[in-house]
Protein backbone atom coordinates (compact mmCIF):
# COMPACT_ATOMS: atom_id res chain seq x y z
CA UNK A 1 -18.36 -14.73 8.99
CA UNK A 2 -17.55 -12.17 11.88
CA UNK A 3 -15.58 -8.61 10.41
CA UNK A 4 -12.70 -10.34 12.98
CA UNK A 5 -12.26 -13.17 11.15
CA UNK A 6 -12.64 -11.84 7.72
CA UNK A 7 -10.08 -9.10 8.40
CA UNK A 8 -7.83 -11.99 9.63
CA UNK A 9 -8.03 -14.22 6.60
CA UNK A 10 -4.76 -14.51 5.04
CA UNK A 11 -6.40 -16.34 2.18
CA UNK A 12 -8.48 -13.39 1.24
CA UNK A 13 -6.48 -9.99 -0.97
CA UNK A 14 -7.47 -6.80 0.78
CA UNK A 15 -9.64 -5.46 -2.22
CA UNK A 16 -11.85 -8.45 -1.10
CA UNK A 17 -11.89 -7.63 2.71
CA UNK A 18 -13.28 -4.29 1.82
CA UNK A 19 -15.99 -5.08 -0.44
CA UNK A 20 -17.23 -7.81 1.51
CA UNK A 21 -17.61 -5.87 4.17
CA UNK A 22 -18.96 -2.76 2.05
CA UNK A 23 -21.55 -5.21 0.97
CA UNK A 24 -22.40 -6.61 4.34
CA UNK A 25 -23.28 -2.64 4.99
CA UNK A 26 -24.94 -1.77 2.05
CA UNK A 27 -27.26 -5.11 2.36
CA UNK A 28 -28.12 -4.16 6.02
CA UNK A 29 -26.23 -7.60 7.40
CA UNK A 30 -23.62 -5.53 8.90
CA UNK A 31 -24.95 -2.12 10.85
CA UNK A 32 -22.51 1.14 10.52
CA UNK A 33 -22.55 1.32 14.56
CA UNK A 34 -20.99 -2.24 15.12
CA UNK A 35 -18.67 -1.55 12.25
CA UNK A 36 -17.27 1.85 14.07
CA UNK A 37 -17.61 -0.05 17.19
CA UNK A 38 -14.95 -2.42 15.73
CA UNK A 39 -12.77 0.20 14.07
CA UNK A 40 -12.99 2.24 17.08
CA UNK A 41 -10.77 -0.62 18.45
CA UNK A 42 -8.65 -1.79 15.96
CA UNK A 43 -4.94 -1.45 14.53
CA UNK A 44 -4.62 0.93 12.25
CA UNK A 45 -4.43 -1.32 9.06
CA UNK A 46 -7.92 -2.93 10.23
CA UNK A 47 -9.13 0.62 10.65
CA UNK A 48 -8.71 1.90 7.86
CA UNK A 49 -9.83 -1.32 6.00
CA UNK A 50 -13.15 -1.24 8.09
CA UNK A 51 -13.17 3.02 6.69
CA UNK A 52 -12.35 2.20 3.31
CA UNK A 53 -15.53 -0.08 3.43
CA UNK A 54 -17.61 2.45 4.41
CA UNK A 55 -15.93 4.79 1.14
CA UNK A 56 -16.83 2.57 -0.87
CA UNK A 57 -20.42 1.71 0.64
CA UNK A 58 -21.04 5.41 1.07
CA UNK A 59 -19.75 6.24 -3.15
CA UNK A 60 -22.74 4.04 -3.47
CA UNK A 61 -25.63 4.76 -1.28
CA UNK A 62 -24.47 7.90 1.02
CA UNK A 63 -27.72 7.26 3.17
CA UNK A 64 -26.17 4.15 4.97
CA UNK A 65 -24.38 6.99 6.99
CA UNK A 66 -25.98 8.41 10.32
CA UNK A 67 -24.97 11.26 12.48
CA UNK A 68 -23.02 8.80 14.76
CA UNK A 69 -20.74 7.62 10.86
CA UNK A 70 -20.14 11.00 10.04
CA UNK A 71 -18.52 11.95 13.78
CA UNK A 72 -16.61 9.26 14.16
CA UNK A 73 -14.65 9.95 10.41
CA UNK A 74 -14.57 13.70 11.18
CA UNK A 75 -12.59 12.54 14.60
CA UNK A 76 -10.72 10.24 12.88
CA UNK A 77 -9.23 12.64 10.20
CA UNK A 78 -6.92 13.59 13.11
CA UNK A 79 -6.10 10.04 13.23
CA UNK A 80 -1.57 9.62 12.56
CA UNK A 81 -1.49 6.86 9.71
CA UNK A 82 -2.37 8.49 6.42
CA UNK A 83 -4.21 5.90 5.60
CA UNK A 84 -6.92 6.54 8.19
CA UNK A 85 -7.04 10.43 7.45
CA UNK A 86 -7.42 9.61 3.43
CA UNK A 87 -9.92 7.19 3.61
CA UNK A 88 -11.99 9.17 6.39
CA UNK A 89 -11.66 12.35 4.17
CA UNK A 90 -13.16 10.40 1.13
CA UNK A 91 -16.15 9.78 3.04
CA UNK A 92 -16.88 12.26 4.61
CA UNK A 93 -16.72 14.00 0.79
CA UNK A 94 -19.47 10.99 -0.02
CA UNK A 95 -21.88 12.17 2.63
CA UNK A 96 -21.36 15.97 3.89
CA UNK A 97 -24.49 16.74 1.68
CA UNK A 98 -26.70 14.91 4.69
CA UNK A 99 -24.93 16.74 7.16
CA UNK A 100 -24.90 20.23 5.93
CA UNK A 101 -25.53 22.02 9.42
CA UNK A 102 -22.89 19.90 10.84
CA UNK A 103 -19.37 20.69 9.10
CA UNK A 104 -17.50 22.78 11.01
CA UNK A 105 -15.36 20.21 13.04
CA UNK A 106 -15.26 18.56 9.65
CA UNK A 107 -13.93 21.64 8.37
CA UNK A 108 -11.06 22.50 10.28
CA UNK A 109 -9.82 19.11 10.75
CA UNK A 110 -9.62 18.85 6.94
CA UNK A 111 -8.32 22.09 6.58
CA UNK A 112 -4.91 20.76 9.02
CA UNK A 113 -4.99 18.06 6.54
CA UNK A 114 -4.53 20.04 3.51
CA UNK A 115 -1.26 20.78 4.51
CA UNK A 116 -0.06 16.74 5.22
CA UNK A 117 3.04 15.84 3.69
CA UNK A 118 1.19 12.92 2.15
CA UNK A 119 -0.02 13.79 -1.94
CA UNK A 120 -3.02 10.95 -1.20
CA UNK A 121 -3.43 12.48 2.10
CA UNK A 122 -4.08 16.19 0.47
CA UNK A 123 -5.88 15.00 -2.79
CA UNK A 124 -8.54 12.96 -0.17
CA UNK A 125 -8.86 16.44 1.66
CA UNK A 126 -9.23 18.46 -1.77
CA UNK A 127 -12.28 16.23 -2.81
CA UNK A 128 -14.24 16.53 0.03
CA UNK A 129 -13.31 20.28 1.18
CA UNK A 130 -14.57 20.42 -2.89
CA UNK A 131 -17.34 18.18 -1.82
CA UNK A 132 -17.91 20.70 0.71
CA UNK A 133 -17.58 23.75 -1.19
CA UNK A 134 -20.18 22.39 -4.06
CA UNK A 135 -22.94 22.65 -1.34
CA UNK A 136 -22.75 26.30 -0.84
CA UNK A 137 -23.42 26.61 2.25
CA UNK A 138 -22.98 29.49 5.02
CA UNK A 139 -19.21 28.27 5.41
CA UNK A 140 -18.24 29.19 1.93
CA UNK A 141 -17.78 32.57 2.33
CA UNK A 142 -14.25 31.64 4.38
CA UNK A 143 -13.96 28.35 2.88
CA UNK A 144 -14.03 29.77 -0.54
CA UNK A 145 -11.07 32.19 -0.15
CA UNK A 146 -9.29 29.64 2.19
CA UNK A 147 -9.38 27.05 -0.36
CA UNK A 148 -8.06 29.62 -3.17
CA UNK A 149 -5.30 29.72 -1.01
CA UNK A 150 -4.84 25.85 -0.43
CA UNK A 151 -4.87 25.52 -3.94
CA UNK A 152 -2.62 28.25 -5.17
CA UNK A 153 0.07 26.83 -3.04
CA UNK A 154 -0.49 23.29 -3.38
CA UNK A 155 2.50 21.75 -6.16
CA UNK A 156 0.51 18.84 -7.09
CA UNK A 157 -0.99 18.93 -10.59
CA UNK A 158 -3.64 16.26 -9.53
CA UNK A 159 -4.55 17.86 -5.82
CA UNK A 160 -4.48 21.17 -7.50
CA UNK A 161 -7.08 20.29 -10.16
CA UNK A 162 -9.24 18.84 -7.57
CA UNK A 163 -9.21 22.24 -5.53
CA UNK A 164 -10.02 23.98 -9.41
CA UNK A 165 -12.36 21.95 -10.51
CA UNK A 166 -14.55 22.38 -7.47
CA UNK A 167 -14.29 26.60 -7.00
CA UNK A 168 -15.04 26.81 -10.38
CA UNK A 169 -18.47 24.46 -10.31
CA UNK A 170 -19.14 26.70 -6.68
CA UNK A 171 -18.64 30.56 -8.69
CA UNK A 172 -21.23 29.05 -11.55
């Protein structure tokens, strides 16, 4: 079955769409280039289906994710639907440890996110700005303070703890 046709199965529940085609990826049926490739020119619901997918393909193996995976979801952070920006921010969490000379685009467009009106949209941005953060690399010494900031201004509880529970694992 061709990501088209799976995508437009009305028979199939979304949760299934996505880990069918996480699978595909993580078994090597389904390369991350002709995913993006697809993505690249779909709707935004298909989008962020096909980046979902790759979430949940990259929680489980990270390396699936080349150079060429890793600039297409820090472009498409500046993506409109929330969906899109939250899903792209969770993976880019998943695999910023492969990229570690390669964040600062990452950086800033996360950073813009951290102040979405969105709660999902923020507490996507707080995990992997935290992913970020836990690497300790050269960009901490502004991303530290910066994210202090973010996170003593933030009113969510949940996006809040996020921010905390990542400065304080980075100042051990």
């Amino acid at each position: 079955m061709i990501i088209t046709e799976l995508l437009n199965d009305k028979t199939k529940k979304a949760k299934e769409k996505v880990e069918t085609v996480s699978k595909w990826l993580l078994g090597g049926s389904l390369p991350t280039d002709e995913l993006i490739v697809f993505a690249e020119k779909a709707k935004d619901p298909e989008k962020a289906t096909c980046i979902e997918a790759i979430e949940f393909a990259t929680k489980q193996n990270p390396k699936i994710a080349d150079e060429s995976l890793f600039v297409f979801m820090t472009k498409t952070l500046t993506e409109n639907a929330p969906r899109v920006k939250w899903e792209s921010a969770k993976v880019i969490g998943n695999i910023a440890h492969l990229f570690p000379t390669k964040l600062n685009k990452a950086i800033s467009n996360l950073l813009k996110n951290s102040e979405h009106d969105g709660t999902v949209v923020r507490w996507a941005t707080a995990y992997a700005l935290g992913e970020i953060l836990k690497l300790k690399t050269k960009h901490n010494k502004v991303l530290l303070p910066t994210i202090e900031a973010i996170c003593n201004r933030e009113h969510d509880n949940g996006v809040k703890k996020k921010y905390s529970d990542a400065i304080m694992k980075t100042k051990k």
